[in-house]
PDB file of N, CA and C in Angstrom:
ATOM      1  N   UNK A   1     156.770  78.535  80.117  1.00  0.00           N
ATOM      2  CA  UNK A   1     157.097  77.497  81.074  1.00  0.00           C
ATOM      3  C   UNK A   1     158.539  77.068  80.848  1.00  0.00           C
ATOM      4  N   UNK A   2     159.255  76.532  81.948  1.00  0.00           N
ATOM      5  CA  UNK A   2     160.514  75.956  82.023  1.00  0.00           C
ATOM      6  C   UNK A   2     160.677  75.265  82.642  1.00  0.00           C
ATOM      7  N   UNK A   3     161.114  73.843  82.946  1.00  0.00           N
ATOM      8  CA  UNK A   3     161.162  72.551  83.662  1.00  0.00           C
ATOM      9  C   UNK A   3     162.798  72.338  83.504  1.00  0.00           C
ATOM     10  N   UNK A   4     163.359  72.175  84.900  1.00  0.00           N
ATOM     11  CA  UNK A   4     164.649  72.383  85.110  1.00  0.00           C
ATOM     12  C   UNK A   4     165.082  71.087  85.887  1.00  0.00           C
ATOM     13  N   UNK A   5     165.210  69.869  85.486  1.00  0.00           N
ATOM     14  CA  UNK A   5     165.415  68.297  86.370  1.00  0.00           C
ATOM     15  C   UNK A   5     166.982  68.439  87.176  1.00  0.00           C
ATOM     16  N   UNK A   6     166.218  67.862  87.899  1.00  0.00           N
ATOM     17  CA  UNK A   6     167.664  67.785  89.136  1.00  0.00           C
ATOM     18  C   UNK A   6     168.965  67.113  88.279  1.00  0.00           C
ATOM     19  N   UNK A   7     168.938  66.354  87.545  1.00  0.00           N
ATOM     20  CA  UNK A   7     169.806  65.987  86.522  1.00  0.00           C
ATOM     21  C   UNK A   7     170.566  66.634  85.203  1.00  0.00           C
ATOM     22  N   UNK A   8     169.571  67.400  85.252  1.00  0.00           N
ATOM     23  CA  UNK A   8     170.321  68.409  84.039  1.00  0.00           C
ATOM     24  C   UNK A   8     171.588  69.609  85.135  1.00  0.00           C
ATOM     25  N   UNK A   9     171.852  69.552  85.922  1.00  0.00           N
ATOM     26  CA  UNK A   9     172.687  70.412  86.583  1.00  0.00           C
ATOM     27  C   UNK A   9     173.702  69.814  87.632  1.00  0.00           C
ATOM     28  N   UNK A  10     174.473  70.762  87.498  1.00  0.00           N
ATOM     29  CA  UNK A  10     176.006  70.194  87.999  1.00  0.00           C
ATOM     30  C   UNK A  10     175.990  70.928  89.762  1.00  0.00           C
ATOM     31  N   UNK A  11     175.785  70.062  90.885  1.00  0.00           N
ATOM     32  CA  UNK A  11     176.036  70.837  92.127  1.00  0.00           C
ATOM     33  C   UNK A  11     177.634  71.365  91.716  1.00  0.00           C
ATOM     34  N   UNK A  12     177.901  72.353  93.356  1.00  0.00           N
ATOM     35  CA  UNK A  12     179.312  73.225  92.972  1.00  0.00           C
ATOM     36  C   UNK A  12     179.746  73.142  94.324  1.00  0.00           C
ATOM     37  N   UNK A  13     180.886  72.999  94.903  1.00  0.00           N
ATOM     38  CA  UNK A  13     181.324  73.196  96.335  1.00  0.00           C
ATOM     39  C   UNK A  13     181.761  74.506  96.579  1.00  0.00           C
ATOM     40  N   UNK A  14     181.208  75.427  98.002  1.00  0.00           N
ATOM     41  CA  UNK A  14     181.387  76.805  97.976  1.00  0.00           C
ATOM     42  C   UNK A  14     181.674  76.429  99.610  1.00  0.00           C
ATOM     43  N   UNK A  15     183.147  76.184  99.679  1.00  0.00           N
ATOM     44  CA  UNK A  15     183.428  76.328 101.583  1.00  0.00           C
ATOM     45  C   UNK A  15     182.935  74.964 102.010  1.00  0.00           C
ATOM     46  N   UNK A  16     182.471  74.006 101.427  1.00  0.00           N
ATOM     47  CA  UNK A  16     182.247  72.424 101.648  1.00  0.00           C
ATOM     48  C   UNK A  16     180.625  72.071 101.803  1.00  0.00           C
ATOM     49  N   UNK A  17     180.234  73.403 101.515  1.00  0.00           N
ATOM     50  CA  UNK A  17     178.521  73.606 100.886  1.00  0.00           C
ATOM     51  C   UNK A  17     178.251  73.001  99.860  1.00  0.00           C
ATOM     52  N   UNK A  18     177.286  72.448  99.655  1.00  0.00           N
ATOM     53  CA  UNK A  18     177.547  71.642  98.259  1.00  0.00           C
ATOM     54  C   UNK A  18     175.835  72.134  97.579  1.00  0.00           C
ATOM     55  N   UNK A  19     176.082  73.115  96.634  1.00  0.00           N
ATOM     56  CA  UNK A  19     174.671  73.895  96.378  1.00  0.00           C
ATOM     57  C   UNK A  19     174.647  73.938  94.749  1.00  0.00           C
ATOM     58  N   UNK A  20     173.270  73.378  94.560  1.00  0.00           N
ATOM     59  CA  UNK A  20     172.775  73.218  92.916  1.00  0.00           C
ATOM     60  C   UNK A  20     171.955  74.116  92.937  1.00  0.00           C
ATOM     61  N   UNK A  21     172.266  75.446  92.106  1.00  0.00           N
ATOM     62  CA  UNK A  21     171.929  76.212  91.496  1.00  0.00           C
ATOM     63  C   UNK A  21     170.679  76.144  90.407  1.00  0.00           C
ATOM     64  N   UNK A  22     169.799  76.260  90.849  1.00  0.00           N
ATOM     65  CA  UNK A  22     168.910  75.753  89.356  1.00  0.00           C
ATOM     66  C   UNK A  22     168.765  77.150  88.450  1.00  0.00           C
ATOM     67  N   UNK A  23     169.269  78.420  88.686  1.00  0.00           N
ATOM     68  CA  UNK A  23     169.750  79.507  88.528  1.00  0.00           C
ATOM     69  C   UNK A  23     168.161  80.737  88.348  1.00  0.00           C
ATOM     70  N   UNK A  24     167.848  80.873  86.934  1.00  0.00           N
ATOM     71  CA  UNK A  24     166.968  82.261  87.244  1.00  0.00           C
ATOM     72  C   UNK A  24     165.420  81.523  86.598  1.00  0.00           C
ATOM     73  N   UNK A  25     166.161  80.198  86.207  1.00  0.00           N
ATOM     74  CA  UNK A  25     164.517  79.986  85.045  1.00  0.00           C
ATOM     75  C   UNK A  25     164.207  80.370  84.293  1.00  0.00           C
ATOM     76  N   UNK A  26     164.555  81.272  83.461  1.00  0.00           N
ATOM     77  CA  UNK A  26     164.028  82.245  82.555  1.00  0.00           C
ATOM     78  C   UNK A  26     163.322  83.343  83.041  1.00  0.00           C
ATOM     79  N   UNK A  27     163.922  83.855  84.012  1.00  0.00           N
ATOM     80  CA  UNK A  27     162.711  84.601  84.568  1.00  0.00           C
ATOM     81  C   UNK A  27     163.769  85.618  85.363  1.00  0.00           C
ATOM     82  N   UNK A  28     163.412  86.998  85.556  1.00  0.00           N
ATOM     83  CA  UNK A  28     164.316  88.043  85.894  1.00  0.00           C
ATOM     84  C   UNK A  28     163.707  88.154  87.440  1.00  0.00           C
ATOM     85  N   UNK A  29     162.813  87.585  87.920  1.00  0.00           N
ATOM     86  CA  UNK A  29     161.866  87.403  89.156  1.00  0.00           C
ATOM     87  C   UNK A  29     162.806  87.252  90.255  1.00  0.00           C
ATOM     88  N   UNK A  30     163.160  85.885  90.030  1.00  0.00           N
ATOM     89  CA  UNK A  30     163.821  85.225  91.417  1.00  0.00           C
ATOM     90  C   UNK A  30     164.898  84.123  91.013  1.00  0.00           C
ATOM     91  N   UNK A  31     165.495  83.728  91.625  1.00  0.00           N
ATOM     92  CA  UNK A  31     166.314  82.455  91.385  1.00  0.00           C
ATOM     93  C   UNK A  31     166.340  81.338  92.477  1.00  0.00           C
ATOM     94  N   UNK A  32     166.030  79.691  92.313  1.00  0.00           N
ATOM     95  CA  UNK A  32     166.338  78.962  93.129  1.00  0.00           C
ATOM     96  C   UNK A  32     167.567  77.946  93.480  1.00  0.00           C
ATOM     97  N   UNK A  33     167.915  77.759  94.848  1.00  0.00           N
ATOM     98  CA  UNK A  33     169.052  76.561  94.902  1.00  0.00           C
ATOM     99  C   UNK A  33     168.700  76.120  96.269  1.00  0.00           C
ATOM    100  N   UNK A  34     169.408  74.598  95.877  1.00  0.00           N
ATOM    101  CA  UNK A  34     169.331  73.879  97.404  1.00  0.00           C
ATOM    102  C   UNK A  34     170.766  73.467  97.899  1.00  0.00           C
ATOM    103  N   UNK A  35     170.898  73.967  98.485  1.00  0.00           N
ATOM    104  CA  UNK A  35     171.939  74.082  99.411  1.00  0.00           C
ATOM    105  C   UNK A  35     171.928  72.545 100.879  1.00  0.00           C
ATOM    106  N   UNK A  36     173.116  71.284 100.518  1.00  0.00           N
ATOM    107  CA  UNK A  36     172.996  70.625 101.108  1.00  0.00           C
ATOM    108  C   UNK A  36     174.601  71.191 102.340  1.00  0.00           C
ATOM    109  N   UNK A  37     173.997  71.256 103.661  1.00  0.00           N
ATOM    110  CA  UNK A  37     175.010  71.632 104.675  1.00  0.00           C
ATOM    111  C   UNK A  37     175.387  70.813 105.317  1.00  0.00           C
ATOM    112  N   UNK A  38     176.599  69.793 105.188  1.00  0.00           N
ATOM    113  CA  UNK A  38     177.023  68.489 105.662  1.00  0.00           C
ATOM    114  C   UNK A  38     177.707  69.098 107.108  1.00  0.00           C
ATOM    115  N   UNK A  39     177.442  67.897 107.835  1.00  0.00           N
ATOM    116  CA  UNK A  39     177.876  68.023 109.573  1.00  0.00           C
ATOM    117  C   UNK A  39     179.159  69.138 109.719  1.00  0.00           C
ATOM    118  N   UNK A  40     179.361  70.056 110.643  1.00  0.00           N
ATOM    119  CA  UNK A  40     179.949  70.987 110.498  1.00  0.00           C
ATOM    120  C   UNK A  40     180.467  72.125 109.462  1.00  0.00           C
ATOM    121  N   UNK A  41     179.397  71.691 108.671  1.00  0.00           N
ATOM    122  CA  UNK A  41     179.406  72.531 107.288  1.00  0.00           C
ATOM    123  C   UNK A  41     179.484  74.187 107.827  1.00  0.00           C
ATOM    124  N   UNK A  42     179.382  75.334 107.300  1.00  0.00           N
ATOM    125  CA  UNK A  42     179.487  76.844 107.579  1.00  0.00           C
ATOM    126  C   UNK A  42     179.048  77.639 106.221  1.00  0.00           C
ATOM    127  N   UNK A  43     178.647  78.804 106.940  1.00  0.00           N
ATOM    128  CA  UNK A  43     178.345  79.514 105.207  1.00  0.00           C
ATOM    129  C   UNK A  43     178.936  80.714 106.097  1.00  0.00           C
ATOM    130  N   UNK A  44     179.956  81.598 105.722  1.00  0.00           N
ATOM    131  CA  UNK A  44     180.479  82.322 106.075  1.00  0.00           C
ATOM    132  C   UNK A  44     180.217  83.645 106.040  1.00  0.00           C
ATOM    133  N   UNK A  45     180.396  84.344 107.198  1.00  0.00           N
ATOM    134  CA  UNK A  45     179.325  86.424 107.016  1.00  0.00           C
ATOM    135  C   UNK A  45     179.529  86.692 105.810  1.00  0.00           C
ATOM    136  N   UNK A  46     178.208  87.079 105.053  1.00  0.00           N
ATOM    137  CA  UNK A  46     177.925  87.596 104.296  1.00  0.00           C
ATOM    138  C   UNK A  46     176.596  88.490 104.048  1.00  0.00           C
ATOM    139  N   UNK A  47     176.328  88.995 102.743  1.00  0.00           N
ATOM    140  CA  UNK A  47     175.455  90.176 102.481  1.00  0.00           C
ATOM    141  C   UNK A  47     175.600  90.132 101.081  1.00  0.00           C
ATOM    142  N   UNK A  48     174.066  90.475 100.657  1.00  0.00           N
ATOM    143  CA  UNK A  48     173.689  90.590  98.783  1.00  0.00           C
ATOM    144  C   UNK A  48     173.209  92.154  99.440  1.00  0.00           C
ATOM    145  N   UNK A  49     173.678  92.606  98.137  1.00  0.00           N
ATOM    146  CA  UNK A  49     173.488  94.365  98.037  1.00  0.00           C
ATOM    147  C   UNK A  49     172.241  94.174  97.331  1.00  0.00           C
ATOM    148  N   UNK A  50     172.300  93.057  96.757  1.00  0.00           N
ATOM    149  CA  UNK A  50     171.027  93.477  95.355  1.00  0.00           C
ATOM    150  C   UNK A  50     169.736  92.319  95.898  1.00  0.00           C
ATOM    151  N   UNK A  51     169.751  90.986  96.285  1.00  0.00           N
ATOM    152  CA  UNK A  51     169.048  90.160  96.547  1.00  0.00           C
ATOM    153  C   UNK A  51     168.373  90.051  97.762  1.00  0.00           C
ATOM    154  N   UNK A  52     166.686  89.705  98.272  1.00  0.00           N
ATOM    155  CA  UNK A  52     166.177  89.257  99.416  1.00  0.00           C
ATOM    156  C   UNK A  52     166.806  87.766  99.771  1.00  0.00           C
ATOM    157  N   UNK A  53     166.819  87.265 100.773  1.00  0.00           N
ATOM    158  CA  UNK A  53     166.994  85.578 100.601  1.00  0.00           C
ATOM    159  C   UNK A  53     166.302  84.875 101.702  1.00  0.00           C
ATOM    160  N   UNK A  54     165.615  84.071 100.614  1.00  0.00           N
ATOM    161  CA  UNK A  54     164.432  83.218 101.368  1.00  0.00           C
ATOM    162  C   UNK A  54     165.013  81.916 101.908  1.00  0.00           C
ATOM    163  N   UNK A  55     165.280  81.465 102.899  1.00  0.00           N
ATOM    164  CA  UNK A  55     166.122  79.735 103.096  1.00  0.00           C
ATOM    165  C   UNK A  55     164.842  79.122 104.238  1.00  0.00           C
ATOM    166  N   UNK A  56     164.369  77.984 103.397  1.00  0.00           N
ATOM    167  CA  UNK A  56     163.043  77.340 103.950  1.00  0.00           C
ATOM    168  C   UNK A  56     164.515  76.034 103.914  1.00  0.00           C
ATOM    169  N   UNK A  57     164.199  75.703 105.246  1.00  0.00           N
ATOM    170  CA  UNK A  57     164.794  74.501 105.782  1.00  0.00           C
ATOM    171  C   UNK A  57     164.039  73.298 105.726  1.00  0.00           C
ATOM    172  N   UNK A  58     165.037  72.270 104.592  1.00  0.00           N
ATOM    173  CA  UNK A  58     164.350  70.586 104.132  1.00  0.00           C
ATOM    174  C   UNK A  58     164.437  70.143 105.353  1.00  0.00           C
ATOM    175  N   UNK A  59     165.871  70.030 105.876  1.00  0.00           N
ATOM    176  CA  UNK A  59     166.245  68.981 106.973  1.00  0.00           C
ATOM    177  C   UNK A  59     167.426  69.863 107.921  1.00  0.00           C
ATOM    178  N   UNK A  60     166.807  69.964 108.765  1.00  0.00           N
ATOM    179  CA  UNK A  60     167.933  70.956 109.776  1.00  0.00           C
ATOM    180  C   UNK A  60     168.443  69.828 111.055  1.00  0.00           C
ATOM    181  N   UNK A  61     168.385  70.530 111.805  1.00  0.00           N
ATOM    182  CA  UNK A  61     168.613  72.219 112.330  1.00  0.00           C
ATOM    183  C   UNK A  61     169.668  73.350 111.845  1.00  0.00           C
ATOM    184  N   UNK A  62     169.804  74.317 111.092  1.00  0.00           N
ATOM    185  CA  UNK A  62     170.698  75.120 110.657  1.00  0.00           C
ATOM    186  C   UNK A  62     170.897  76.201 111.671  1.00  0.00           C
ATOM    187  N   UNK A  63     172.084  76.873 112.206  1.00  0.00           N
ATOM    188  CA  UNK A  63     171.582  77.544 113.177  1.00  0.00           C
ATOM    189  C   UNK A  63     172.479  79.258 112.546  1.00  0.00           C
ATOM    190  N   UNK A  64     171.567  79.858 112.575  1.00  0.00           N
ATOM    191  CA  UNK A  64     171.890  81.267 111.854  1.00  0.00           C
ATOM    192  C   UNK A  64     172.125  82.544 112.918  1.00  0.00           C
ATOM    193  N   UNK A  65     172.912  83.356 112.225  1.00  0.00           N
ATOM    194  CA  UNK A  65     173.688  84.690 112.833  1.00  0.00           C
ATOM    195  C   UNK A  65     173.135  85.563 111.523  1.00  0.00           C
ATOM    196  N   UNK A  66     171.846  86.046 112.328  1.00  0.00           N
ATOM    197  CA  UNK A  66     171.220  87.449 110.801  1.00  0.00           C
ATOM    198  C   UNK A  66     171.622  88.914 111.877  1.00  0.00           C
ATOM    199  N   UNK A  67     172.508  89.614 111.438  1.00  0.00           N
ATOM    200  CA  UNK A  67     172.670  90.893 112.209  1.00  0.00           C
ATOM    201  C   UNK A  67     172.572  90.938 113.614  1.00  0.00           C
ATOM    202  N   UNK A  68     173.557  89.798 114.038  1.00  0.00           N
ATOM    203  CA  UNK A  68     173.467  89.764 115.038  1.00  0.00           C
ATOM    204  C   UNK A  68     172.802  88.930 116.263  1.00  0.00           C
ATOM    205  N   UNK A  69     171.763  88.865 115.962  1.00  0.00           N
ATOM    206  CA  UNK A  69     170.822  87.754 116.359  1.00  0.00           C
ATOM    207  C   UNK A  69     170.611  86.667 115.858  1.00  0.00           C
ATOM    208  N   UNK A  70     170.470  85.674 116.691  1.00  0.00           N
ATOM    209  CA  UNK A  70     170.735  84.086 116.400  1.00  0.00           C
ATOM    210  C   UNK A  70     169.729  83.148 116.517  1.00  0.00           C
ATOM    211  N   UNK A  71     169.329  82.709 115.064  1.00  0.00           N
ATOM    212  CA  UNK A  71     167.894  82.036 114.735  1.00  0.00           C
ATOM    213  C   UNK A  71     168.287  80.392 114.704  1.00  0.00           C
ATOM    214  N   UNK A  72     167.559  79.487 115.164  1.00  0.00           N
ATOM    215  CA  UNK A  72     167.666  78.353 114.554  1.00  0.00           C
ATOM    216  C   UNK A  72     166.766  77.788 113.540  1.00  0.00           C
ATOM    217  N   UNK A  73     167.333  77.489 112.634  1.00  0.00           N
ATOM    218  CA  UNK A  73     166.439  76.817 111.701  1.00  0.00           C
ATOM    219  C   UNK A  73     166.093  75.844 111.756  1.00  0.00           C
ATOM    220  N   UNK A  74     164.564  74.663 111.855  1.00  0.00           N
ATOM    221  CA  UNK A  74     164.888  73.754 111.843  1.00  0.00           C
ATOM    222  C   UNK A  74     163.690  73.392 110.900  1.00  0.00           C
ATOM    223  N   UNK A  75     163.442  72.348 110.052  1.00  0.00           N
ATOM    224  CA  UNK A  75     162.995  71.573 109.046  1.00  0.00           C
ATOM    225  C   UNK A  75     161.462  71.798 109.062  1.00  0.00           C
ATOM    226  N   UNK A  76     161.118  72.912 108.040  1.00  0.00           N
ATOM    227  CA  UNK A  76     159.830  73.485 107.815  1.00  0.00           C
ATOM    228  C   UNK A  76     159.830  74.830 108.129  1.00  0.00           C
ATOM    229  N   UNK A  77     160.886  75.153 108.439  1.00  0.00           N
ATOM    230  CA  UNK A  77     160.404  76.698 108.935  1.00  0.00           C
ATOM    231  C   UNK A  77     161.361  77.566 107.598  1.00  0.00           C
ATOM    232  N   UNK A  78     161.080  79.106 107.793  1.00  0.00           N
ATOM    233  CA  UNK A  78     161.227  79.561 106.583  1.00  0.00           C
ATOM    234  C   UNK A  78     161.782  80.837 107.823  1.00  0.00           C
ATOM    235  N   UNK A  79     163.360  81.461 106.592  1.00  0.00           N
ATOM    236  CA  UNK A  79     163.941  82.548 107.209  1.00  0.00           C
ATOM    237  C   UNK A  79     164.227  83.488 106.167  1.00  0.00           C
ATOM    238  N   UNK A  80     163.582  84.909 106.040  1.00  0.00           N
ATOM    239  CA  UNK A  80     163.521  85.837 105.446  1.00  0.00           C
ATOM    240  C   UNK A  80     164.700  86.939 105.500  1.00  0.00           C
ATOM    241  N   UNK A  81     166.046  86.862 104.791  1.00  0.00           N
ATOM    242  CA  UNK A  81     166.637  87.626 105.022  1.00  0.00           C
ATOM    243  C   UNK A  81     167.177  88.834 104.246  1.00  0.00           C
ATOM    244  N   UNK A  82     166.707  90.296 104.765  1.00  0.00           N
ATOM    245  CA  UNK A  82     166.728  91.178 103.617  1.00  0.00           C
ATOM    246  C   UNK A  82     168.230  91.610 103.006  1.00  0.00           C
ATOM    247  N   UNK A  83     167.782  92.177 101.672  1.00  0.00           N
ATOM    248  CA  UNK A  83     169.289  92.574 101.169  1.00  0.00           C
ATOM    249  C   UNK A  83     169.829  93.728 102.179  1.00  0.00           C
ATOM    250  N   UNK A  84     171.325  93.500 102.578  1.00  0.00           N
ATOM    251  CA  UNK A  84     172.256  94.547 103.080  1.00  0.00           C
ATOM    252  C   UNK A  84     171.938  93.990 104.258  1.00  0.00           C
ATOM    253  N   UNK A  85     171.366  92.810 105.291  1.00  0.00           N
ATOM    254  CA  UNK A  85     171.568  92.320 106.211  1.00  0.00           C
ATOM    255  C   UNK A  85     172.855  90.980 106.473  1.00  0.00           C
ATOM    256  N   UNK A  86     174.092  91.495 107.058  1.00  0.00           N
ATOM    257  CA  UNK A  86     174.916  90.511 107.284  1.00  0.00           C
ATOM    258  C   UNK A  86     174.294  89.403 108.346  1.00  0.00           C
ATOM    259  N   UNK A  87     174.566  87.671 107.530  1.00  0.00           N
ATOM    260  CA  UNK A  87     174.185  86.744 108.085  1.00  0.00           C
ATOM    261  C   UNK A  87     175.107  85.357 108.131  1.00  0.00           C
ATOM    262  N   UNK A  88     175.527  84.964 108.568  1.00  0.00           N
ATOM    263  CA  UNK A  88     175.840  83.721 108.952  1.00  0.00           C
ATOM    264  C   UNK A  88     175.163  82.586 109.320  1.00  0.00           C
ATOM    265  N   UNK A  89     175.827  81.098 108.763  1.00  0.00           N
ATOM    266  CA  UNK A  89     174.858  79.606 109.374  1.00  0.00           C
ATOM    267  C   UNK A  89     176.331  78.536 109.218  1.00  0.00           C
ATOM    268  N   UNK A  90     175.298  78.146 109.843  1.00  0.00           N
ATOM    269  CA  UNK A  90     176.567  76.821 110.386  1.00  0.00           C
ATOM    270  C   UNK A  90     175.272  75.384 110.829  1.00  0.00           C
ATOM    271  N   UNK A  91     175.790  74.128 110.767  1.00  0.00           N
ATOM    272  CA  UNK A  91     175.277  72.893 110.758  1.00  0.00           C
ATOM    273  C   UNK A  91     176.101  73.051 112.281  1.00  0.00           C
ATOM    274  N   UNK A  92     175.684  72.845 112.944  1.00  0.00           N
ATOM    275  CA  UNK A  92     176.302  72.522 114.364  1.00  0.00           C
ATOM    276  C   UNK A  92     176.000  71.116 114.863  1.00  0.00           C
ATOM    277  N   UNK A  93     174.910  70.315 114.601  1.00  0.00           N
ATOM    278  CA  UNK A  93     174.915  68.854 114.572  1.00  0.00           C
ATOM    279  C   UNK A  93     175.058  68.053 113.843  1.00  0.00           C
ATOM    280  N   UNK A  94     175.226  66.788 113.937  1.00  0.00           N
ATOM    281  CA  UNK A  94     175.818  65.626 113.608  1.00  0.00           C
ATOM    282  C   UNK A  94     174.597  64.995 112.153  1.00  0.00           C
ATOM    283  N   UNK A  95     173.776  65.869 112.656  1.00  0.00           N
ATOM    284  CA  UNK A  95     173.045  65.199 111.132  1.00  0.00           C
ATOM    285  C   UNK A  95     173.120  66.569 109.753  1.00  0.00           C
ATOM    286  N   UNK A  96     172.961  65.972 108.883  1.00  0.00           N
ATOM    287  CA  UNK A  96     172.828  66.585 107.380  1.00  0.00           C
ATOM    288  C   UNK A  96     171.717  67.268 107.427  1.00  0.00           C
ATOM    289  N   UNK A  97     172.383  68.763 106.668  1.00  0.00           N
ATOM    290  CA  UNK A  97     171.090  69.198 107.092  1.00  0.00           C
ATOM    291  C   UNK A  97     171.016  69.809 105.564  1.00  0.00           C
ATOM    292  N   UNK A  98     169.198  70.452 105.021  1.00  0.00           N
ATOM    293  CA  UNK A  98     169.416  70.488 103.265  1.00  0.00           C
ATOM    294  C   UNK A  98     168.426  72.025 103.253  1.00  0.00           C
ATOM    295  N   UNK A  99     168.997  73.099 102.551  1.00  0.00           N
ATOM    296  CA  UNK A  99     168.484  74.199 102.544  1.00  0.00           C
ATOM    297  C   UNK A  99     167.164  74.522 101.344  1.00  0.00           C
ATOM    298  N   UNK A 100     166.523  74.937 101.181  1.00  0.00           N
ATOM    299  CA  UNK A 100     165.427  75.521  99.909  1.00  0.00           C
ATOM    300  C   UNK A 100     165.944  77.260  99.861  1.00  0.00           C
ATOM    301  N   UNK A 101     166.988  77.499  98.874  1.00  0.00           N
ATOM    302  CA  UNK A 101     166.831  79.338  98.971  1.00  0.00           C
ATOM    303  C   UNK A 101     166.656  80.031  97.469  1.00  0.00           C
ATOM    304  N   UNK A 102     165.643  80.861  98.041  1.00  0.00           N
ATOM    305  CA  UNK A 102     165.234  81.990  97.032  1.00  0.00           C
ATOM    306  C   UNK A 102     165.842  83.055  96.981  1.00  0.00           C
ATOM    307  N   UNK A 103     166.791  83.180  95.770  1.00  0.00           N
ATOM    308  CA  UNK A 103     166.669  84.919  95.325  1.00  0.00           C
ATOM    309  C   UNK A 103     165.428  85.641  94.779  1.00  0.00           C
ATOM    310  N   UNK A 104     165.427  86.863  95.317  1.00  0.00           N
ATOM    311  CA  UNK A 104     164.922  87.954  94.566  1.00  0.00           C
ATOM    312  C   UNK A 104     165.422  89.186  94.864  1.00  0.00           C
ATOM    313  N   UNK A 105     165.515  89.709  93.817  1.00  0.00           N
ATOM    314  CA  UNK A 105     165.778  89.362  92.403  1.00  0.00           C
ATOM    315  C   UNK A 105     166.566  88.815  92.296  1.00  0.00           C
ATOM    316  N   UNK A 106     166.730  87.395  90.676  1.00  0.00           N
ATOM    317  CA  UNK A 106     167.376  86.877  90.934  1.00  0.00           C
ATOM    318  C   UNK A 106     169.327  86.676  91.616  1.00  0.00           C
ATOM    319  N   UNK A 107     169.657  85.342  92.192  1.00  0.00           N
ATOM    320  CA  UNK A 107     171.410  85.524  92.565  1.00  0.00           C
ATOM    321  C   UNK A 107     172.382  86.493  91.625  1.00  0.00           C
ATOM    322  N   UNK A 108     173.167  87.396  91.971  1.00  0.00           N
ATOM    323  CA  UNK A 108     173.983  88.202  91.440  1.00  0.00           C
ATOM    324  C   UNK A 108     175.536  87.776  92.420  1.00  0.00           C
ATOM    325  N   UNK A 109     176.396  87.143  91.891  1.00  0.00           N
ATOM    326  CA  UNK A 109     177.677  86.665  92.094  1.00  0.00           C
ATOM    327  C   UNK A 109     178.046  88.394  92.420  1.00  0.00           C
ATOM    328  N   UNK A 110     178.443  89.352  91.863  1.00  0.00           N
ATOM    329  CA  UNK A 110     178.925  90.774  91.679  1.00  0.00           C
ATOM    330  C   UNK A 110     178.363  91.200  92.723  1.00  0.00           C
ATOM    331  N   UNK A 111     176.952  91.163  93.225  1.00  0.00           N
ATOM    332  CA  UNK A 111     176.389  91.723  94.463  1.00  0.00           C
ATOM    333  C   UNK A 111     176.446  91.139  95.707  1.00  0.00           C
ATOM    334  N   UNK A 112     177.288  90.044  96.128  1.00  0.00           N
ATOM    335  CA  UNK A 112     177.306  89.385  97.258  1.00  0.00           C
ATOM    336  C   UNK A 112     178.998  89.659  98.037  1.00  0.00           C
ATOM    337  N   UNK A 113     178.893  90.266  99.197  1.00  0.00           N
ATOM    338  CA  UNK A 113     179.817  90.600 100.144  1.00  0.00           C
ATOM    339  C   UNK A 113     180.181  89.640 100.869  1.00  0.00           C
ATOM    340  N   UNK A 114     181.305  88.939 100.997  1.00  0.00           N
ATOM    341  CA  UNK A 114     181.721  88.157 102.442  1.00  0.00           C
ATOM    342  C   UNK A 114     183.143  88.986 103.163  1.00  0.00           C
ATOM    343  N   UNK A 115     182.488  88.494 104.081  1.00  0.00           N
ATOM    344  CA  UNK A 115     183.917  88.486 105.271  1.00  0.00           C
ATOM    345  C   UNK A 115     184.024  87.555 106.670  1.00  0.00           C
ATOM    346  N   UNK A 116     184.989  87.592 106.994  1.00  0.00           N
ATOM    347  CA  UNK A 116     185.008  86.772 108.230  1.00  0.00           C
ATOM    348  C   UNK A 116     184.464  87.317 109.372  1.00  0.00           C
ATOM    349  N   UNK A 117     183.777  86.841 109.892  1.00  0.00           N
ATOM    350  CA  UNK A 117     183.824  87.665 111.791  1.00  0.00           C
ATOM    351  C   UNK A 117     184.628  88.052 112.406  1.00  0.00           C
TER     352      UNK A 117
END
């Protein structure tokens, strides 16, 4: 077992994303973070070579670009996106919106691609 308090960890700003890493757990499985996306916030095209990514939406609407096609997220729903699929999200309204995402296997910094559109 491992118990990881929202207090023992330092959020990080990535592009004005503001995401606490709670990282792998001890565990080679998966990794979790919550990702808070403030009003016009963006997460910019990208792709994990090595990771699935699970983003279950706290408080949306998040509105996503997965290969092309354009999902909205909004608060309870869950978006499955596989490794080597380029995806994009953006907060497009005025309220705060707060992400739940899963790696698996766990986040690999070395395996994640960005670029611009």
């Amino acid at each position: 077992m491992k118990h990881v308090t929202s207090d023992s960890i330092k959020p990080f700003d990535f592009g004005g994303l503001r995401i606490t890493d709670f990282g792998p757990g001890g565990t080679e499985a998966a990794s979790v973070a919550v990702v808070a996306v403030p009003r016009g916030g963006r997460h910019p095209k990208a792709r994990s070579t090595k990771s699935d990514k699970y983003y279950f939406c706290l408080a949306g609407p998040v509105a996503f670009v997965v290969e092309g096609k354009k999902v909205m997220l909004l608060a309870g729903d869950l978006l499955m996106i596989s490794k080597g699929e380029w995806f994009s999200y953006a907060n497009t309204t005025g309220k705060k919106a707060r992400l739940f995402l899963v790696h698996v296997p766990p986040f690999d910094l070395d395996a994640e691609e960005l670029k611009e559109a």
